[in-house]
N, C-alpha and C. Protein backbone atom coordinates (compact mmCIF):
# COMPACT_ATOMS: atom_id res chain seq x y z
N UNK A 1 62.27 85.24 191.57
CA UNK A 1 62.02 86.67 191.73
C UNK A 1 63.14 87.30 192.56
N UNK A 2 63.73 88.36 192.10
CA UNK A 2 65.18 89.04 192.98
C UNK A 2 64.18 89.83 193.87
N UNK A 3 64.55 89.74 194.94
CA UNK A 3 64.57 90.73 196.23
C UNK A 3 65.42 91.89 196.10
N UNK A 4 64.31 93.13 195.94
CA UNK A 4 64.96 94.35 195.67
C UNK A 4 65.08 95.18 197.38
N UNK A 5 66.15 95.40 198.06
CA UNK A 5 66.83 96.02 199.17
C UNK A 5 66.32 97.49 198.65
N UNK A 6 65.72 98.23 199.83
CA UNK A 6 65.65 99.41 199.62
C UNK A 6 65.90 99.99 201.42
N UNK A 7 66.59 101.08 201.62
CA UNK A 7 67.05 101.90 202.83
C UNK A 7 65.58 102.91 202.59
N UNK A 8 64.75 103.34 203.65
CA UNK A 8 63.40 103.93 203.72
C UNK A 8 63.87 104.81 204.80
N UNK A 9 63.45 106.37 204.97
CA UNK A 9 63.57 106.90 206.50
C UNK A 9 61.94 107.36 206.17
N UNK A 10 61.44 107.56 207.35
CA UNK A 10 60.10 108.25 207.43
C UNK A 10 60.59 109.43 208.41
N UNK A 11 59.95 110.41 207.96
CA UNK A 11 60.24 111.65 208.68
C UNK A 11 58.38 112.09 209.03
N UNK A 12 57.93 111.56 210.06
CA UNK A 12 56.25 112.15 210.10
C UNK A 12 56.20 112.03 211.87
N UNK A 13 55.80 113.51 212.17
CA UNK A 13 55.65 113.16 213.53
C UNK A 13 54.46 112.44 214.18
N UNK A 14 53.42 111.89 213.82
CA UNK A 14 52.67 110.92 214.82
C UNK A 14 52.99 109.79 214.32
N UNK A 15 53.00 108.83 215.20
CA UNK A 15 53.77 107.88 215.06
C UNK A 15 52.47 107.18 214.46
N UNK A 16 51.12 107.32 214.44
CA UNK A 16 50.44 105.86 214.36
C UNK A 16 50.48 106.02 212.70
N UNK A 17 50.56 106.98 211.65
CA UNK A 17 50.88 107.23 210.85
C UNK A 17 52.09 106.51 210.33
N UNK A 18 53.19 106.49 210.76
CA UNK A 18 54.16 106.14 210.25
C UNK A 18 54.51 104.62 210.88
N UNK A 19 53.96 104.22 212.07
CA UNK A 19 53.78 102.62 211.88
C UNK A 19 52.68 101.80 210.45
N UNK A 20 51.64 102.93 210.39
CA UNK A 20 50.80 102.26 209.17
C UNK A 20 51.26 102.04 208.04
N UNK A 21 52.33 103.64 207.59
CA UNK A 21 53.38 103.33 206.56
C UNK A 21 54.25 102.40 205.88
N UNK A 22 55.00 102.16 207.38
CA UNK A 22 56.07 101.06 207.63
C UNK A 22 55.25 99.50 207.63
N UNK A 23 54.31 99.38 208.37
CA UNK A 23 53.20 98.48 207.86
C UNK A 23 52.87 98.11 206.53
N UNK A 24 52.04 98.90 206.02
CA UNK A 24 52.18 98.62 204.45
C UNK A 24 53.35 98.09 203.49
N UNK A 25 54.28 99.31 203.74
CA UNK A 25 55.64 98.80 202.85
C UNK A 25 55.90 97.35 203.47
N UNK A 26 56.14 96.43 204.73
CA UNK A 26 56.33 95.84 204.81
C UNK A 26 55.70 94.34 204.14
N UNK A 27 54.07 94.53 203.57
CA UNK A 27 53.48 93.80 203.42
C UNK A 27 53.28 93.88 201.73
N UNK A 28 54.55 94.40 201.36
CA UNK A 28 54.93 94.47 199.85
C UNK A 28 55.67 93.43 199.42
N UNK A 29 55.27 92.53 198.43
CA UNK A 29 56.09 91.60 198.24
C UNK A 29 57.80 92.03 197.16
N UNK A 30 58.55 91.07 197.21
CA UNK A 30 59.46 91.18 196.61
C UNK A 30 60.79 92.52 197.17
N UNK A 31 60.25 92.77 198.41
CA UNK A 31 60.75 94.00 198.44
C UNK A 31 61.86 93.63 200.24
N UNK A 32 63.18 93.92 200.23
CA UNK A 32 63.61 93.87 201.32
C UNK A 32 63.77 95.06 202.21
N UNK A 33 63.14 95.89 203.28
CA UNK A 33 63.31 97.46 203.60
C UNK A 33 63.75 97.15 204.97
N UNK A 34 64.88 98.10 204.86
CA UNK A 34 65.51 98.67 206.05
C UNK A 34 64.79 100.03 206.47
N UNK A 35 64.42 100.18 207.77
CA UNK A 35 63.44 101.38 208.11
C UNK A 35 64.44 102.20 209.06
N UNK A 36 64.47 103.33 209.12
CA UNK A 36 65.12 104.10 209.70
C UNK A 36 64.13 105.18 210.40
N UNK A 37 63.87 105.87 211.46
CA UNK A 37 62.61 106.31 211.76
C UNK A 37 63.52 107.42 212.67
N UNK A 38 62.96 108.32 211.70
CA UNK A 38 63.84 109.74 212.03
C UNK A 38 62.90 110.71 212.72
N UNK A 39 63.46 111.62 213.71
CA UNK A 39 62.57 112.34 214.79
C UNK A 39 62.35 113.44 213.86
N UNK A 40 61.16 114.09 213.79
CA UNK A 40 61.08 115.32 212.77
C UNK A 40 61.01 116.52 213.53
N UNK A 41 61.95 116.79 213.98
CA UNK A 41 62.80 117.97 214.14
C UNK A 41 63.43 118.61 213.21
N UNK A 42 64.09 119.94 213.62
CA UNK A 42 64.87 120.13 213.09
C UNK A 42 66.09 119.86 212.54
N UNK A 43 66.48 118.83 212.94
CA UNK A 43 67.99 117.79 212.64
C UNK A 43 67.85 117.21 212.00
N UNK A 44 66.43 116.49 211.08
CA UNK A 44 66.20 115.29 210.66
C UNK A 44 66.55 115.44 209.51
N UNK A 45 66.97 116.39 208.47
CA UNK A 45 68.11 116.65 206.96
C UNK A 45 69.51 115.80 207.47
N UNK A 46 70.05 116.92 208.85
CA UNK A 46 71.39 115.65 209.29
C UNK A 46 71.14 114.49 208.92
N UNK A 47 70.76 114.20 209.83
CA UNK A 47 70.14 112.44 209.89
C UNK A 47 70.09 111.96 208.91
N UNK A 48 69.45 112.52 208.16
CA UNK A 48 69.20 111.53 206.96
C UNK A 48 70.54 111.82 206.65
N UNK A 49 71.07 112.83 206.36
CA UNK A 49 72.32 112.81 205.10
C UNK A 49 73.06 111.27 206.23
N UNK A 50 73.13 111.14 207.12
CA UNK A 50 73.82 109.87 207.86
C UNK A 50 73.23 108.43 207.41
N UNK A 51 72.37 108.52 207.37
CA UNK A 51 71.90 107.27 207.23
C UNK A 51 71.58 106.94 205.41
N UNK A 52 71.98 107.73 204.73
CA UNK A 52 71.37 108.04 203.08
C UNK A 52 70.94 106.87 202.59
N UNK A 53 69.37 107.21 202.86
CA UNK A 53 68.18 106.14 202.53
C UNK A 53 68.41 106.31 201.49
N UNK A 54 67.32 105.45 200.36
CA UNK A 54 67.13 105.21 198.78
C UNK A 54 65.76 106.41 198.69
N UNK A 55 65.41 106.20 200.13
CA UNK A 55 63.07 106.74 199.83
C UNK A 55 63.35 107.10 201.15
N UNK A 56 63.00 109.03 201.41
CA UNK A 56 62.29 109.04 202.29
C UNK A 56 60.85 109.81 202.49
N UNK A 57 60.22 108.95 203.19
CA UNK A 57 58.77 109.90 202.81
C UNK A 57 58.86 111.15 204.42
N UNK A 58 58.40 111.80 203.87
CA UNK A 58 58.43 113.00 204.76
C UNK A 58 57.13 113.83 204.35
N UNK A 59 56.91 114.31 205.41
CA UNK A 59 55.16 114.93 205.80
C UNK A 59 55.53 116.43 205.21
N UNK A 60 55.29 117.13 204.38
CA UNK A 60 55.66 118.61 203.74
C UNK A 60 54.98 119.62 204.24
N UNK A 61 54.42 119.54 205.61
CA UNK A 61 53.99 120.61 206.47
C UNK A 61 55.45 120.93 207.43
N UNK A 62 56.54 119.87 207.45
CA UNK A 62 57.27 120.08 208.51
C UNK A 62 58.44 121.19 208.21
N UNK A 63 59.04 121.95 209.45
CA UNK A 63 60.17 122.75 208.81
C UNK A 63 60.97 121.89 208.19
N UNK A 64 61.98 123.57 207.40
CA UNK A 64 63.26 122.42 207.42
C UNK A 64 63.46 122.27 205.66
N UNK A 65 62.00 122.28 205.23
CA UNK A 65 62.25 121.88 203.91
C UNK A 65 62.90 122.94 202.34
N UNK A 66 64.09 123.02 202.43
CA UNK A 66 64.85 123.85 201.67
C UNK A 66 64.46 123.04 199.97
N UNK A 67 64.03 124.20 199.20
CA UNK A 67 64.23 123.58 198.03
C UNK A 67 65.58 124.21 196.56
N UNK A 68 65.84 123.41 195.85
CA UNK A 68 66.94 124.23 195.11
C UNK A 68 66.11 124.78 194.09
N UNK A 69 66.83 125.27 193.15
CA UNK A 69 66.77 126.39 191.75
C UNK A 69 66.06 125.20 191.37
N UNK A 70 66.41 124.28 190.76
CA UNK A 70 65.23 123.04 190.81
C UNK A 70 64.16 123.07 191.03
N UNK A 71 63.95 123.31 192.31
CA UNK A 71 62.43 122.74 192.92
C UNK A 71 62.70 121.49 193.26
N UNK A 72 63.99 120.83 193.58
CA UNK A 72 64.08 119.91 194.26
C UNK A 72 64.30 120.04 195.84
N UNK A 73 63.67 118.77 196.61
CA UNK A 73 64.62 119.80 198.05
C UNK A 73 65.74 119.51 198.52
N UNK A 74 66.50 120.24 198.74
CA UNK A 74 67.57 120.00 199.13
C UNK A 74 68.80 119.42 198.04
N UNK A 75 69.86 118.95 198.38
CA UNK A 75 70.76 118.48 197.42
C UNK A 75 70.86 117.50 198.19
N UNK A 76 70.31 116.31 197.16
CA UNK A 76 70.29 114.73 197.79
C UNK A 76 70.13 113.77 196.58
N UNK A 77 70.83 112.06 197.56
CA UNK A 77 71.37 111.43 196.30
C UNK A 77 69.99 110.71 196.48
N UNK A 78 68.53 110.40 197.19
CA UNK A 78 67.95 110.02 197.86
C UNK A 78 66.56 110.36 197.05
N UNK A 79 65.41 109.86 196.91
CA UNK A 79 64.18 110.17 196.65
C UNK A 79 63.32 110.67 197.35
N UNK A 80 62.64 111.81 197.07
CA UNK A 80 61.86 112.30 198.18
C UNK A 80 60.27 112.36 198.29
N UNK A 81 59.89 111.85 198.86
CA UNK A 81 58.34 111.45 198.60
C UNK A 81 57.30 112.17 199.96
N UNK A 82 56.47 112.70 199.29
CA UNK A 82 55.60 114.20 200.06
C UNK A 82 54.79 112.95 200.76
N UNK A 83 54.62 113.14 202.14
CA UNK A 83 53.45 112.07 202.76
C UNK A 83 52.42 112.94 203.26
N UNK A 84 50.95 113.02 202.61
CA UNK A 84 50.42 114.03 202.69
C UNK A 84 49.17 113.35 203.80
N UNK A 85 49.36 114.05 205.07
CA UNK A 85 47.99 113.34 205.93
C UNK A 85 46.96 114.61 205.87
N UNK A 86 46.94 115.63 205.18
CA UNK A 86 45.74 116.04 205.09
C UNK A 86 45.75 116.78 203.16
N UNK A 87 44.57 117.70 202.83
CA UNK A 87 44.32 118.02 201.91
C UNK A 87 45.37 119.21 201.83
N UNK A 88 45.82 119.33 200.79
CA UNK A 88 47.36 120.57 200.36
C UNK A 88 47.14 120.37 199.13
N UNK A 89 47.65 121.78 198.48
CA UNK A 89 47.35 122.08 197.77
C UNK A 89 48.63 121.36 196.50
N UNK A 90 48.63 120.78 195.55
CA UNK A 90 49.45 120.30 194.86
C UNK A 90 50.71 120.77 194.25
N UNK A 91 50.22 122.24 194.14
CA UNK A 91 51.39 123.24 192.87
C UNK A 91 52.31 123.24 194.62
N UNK A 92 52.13 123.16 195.31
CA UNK A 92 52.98 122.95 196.73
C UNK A 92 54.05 121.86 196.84
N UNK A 93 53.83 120.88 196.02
CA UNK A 93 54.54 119.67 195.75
C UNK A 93 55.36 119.50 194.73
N UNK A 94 56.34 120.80 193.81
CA UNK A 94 56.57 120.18 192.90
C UNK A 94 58.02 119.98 193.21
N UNK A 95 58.58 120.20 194.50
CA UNK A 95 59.90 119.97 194.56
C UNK A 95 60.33 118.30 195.11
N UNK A 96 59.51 117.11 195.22
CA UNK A 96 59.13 116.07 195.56
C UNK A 96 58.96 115.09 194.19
N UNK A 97 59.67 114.13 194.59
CA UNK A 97 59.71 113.16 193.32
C UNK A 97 58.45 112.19 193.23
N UNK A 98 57.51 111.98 194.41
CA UNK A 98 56.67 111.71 194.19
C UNK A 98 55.02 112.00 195.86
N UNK A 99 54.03 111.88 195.70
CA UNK A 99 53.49 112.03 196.87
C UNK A 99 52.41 110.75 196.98
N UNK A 100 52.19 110.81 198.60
CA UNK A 100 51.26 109.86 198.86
C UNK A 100 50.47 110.70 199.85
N UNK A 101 49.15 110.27 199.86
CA UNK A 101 48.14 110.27 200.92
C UNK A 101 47.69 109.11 201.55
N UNK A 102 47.41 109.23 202.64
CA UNK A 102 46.81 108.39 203.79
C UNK A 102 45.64 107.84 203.39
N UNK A 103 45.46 108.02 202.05
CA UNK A 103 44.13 106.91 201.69
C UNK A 103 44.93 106.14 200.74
N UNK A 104 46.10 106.19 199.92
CA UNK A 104 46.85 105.18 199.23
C UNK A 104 46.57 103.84 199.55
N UNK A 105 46.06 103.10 198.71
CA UNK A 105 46.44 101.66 198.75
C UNK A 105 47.55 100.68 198.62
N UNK A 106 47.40 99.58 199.20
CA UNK A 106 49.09 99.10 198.57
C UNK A 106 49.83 98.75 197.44
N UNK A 107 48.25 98.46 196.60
CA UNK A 107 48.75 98.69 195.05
C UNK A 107 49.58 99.89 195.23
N UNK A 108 48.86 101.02 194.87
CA UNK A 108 49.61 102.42 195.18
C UNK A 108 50.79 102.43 195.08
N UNK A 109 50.71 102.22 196.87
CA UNK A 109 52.13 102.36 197.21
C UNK A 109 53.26 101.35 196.51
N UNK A 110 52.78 100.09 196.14
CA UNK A 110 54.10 99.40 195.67
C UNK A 110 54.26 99.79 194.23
N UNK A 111 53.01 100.55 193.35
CA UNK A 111 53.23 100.69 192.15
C UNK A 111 54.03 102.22 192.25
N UNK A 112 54.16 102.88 193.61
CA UNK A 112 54.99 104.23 193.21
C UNK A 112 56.26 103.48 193.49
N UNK A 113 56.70 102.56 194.86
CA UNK A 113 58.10 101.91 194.76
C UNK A 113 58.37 101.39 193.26
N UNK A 114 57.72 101.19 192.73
CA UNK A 114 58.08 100.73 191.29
C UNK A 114 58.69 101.62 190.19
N UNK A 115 58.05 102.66 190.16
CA UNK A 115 58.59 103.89 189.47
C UNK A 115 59.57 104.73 190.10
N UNK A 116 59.96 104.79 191.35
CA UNK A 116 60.91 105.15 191.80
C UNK A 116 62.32 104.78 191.52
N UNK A 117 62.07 102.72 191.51
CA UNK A 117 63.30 101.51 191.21
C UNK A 117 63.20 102.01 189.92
N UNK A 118 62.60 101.97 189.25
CA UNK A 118 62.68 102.29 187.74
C UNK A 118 63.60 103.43 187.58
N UNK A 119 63.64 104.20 188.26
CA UNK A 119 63.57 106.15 187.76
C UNK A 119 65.07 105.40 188.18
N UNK A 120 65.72 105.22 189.06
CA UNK A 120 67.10 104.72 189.41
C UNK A 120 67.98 104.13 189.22
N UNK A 121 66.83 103.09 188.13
CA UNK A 121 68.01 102.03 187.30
C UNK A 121 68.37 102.89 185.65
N UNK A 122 67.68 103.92 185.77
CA UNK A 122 67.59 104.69 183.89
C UNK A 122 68.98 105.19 184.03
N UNK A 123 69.88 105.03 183.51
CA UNK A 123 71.20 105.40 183.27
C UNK A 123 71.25 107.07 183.12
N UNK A 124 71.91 107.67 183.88
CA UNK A 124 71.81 109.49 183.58
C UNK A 124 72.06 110.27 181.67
N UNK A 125 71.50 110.88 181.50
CA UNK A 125 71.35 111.36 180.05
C UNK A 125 72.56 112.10 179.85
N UNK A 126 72.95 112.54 181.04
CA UNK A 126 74.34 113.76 181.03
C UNK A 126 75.25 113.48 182.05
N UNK A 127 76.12 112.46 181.95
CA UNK A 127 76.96 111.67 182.56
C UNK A 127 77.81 113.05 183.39
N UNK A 128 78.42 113.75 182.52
CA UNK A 128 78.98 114.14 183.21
C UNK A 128 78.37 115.72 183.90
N UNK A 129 77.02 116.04 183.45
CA UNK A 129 76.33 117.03 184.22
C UNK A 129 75.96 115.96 185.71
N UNK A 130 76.30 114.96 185.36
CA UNK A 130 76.14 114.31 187.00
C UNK A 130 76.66 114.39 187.71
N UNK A 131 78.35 114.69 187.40
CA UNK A 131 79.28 114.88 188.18
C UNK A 131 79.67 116.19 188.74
N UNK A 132 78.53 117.11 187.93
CA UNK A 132 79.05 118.50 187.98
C UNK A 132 79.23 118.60 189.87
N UNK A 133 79.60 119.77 190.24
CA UNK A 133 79.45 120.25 191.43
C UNK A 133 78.08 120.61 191.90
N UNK A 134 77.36 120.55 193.43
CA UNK A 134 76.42 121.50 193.94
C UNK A 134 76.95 123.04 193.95
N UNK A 135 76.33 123.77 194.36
CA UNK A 135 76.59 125.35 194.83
C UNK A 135 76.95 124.96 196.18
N UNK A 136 76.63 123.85 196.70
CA UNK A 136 77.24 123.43 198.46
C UNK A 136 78.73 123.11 198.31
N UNK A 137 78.52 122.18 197.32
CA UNK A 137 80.02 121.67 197.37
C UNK A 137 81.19 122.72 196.36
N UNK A 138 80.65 123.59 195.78
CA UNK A 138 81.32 124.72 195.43
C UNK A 138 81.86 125.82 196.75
N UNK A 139 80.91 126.00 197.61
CA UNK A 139 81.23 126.73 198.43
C UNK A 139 82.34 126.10 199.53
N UNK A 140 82.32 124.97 199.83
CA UNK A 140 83.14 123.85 200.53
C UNK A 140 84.83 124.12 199.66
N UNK A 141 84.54 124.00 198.59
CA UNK A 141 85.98 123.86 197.53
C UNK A 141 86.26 125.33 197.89
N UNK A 142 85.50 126.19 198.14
CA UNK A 142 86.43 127.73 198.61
C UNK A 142 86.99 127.76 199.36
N UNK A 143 86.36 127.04 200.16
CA UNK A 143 86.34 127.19 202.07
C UNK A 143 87.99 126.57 202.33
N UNK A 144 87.78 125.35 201.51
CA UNK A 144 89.62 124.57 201.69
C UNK A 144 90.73 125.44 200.82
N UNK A 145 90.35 125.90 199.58
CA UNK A 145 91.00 126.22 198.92
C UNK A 145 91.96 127.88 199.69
N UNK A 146 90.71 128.39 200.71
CA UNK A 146 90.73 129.70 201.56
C UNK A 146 92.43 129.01 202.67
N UNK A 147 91.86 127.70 202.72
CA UNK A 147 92.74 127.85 203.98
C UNK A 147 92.01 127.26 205.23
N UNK A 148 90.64 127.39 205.11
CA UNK A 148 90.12 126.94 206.40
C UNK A 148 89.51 125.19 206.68
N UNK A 149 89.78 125.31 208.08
CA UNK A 149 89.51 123.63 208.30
C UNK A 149 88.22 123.35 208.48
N UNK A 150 87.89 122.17 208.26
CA UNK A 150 86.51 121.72 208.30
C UNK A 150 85.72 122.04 209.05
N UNK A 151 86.30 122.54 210.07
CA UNK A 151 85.07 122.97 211.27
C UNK A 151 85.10 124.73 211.37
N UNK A 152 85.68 125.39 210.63
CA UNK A 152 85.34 126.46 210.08
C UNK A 152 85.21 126.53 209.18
N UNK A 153 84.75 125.80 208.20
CA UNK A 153 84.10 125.70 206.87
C UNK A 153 82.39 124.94 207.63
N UNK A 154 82.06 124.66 208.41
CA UNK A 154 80.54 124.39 209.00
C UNK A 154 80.04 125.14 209.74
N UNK A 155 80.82 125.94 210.46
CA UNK A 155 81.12 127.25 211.38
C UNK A 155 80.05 128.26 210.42
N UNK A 156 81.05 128.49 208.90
CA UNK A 156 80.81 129.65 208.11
C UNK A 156 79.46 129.37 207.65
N UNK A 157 78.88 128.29 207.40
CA UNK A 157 78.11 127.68 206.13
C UNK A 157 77.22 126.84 207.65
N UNK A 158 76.99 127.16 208.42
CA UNK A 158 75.94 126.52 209.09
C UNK A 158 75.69 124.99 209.39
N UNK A 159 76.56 124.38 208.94
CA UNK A 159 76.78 122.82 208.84
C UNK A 159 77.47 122.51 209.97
N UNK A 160 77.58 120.63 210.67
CA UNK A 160 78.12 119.87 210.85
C UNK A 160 79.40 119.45 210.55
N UNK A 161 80.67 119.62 211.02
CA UNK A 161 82.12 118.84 210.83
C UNK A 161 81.65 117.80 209.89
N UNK A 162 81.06 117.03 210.59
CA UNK A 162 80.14 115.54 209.58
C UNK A 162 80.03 115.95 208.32
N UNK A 163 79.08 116.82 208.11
CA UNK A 163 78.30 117.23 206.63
C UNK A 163 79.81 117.79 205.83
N UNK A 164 80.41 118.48 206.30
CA UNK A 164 81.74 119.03 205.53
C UNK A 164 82.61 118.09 205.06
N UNK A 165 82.49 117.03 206.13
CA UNK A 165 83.41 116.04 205.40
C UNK A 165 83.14 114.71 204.65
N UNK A 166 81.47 114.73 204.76
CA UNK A 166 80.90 114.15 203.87
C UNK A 166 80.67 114.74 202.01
N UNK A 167 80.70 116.03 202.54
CA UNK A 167 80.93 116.47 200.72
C UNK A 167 81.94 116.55 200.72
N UNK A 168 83.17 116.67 201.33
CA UNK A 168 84.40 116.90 200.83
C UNK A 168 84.76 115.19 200.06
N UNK A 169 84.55 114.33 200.94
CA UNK A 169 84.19 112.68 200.43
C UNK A 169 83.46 112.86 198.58
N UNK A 170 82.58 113.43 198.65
CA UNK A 170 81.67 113.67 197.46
C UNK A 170 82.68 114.26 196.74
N UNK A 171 83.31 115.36 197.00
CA UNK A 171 83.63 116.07 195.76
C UNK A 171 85.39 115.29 195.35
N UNK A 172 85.64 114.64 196.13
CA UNK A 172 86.84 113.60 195.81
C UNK A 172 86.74 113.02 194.59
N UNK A 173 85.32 112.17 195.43
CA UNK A 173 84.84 111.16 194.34
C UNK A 173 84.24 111.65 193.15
N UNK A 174 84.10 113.04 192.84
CA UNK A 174 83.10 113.89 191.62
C UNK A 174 84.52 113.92 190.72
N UNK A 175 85.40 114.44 191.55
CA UNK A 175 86.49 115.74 190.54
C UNK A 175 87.72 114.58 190.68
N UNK A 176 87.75 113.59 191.13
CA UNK A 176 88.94 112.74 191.77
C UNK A 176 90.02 113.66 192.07
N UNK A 177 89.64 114.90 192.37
CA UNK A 177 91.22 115.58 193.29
C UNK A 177 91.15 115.25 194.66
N UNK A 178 92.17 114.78 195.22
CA UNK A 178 92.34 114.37 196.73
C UNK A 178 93.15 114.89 197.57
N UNK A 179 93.81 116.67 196.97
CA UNK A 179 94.41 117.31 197.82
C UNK A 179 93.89 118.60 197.53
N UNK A 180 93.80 119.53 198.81
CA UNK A 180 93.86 121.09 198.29
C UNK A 180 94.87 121.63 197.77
N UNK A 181 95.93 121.35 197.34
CA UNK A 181 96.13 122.08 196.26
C UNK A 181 95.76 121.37 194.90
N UNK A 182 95.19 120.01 194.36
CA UNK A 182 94.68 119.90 193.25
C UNK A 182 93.36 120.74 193.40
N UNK A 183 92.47 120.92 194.21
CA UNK A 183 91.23 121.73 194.61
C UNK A 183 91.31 123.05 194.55
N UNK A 184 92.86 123.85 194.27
CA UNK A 184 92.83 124.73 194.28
C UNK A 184 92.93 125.21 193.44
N UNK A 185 93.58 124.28 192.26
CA UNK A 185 94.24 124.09 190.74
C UNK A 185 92.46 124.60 190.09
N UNK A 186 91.60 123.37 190.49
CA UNK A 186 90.24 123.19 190.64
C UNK A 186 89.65 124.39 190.04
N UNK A 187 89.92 125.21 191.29
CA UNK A 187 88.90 126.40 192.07
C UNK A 187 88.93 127.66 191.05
N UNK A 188 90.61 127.63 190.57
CA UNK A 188 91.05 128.99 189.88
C UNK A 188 90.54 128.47 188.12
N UNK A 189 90.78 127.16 188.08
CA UNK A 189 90.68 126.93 186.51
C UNK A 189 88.95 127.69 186.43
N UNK A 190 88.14 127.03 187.56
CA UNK A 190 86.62 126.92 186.70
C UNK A 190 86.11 128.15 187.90
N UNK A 191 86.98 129.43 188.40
CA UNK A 191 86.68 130.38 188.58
C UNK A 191 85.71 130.46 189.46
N UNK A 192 86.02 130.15 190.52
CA UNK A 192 85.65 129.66 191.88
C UNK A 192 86.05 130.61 192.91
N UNK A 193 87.50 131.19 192.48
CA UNK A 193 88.02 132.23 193.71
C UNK A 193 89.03 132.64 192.68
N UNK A 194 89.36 133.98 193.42
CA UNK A 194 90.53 134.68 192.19
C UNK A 194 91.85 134.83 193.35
N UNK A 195 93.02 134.52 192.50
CA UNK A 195 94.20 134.46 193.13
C UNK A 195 94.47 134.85 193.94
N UNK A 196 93.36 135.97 194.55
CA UNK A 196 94.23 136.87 196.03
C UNK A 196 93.35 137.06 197.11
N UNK A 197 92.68 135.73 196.82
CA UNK A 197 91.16 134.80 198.06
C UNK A 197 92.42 133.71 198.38
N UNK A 198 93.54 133.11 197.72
CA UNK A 198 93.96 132.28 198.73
C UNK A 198 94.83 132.22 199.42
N UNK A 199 95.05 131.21 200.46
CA UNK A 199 95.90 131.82 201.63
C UNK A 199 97.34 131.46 201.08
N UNK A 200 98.40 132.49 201.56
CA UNK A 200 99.53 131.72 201.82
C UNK A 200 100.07 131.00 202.59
């Protein structure tokens, strides 16, 4: 039987909750988890983008939770799973790839890790709509293409030095351009900024 490695953050503020969590998953067979146990604050999106779990379950009463045009939350390479400790209403959940409640069993829970590993090994349908850009990392490709350095491109856009140069990492590896001026080549082809947005 292969031992499947999975990176987990729990984002839930009482802790006896999220030891029971971490409990359970642990008493899943076949399964190797790294636990990461993130303070649910307001920082805890940072965080995670640092530590980029496979699963994190997070409590959907907490701030913080941005969702896209999607209904996904956030722009993440990561699974996001609603940990519901009381009754909520469902049509509330649809930006979440999957949810649990505090009465889940471990069947349950290892049969949702199952469909999750599954959902991850399915090869993407639109290879290269995978590669497309975010609207984050579009706005980032302005920001360099403008002229400005990473820490006024997090300045403008509310982000972390970190986070800027973690999508700038991303959009390397998306578009394989590795200079601003191929990014700028970029920016003007697919109409991103018009010739007299950039700096001399």
């Amino acid at each position: 039987m292969n031992i499947i490695m999975l990176k987990v953050a729990i984002v839930e503020p009482l802790p006896l909750i999220r030891a029971g969590l971490e409990a359970m998953l642990r008493k899943i067979s076949g399964y190797k988890i790294q636990f990461f146990d993130i303070p649910a604050d307001n920082d805890w999106q940072e965080i995670v983008s640092h530590y980029l779990p496979d699963i994190i379950f997070v409590n959907p009463l907490l701030a913080g939770l941005v969702r896209d045009d999607s209904g996904r939350i956030g722009v993440r390479d990561y699974y996001c799973v609603a940990l519901l400790t009381s009754p909520m209403d469902h049509s509330l959940l649809h930006g979440y790839d999957e949810h649990l409640s505090i009465q889940t069993s471990i069947d349950g829970l290892r049969n949702m890790l199952e469909r999750l590993y599954q959902k991850k090994q399915e090869p993407e349908e639109n290879e290269e709509e995978h590669q497309a850009l975010t609207n984050r990392e579009k706005e980032i490709v302005v920001g360099v293409v403008k002229g400005m350095t990473n820490k006024e491109i997090a300045e403008e856009l509310f982000l972390s030095t970190h986070t800027v140069i973690t999508h700038r990492r991303n959009i390397a590896k998306k578009l394989q351009i590795h200079s601003p001026s191929g990014l700028t080549i970029y920016a003007i082809m697919n109409k991103l900024v018009n010739l007299d947005e950039i700096a001399h």
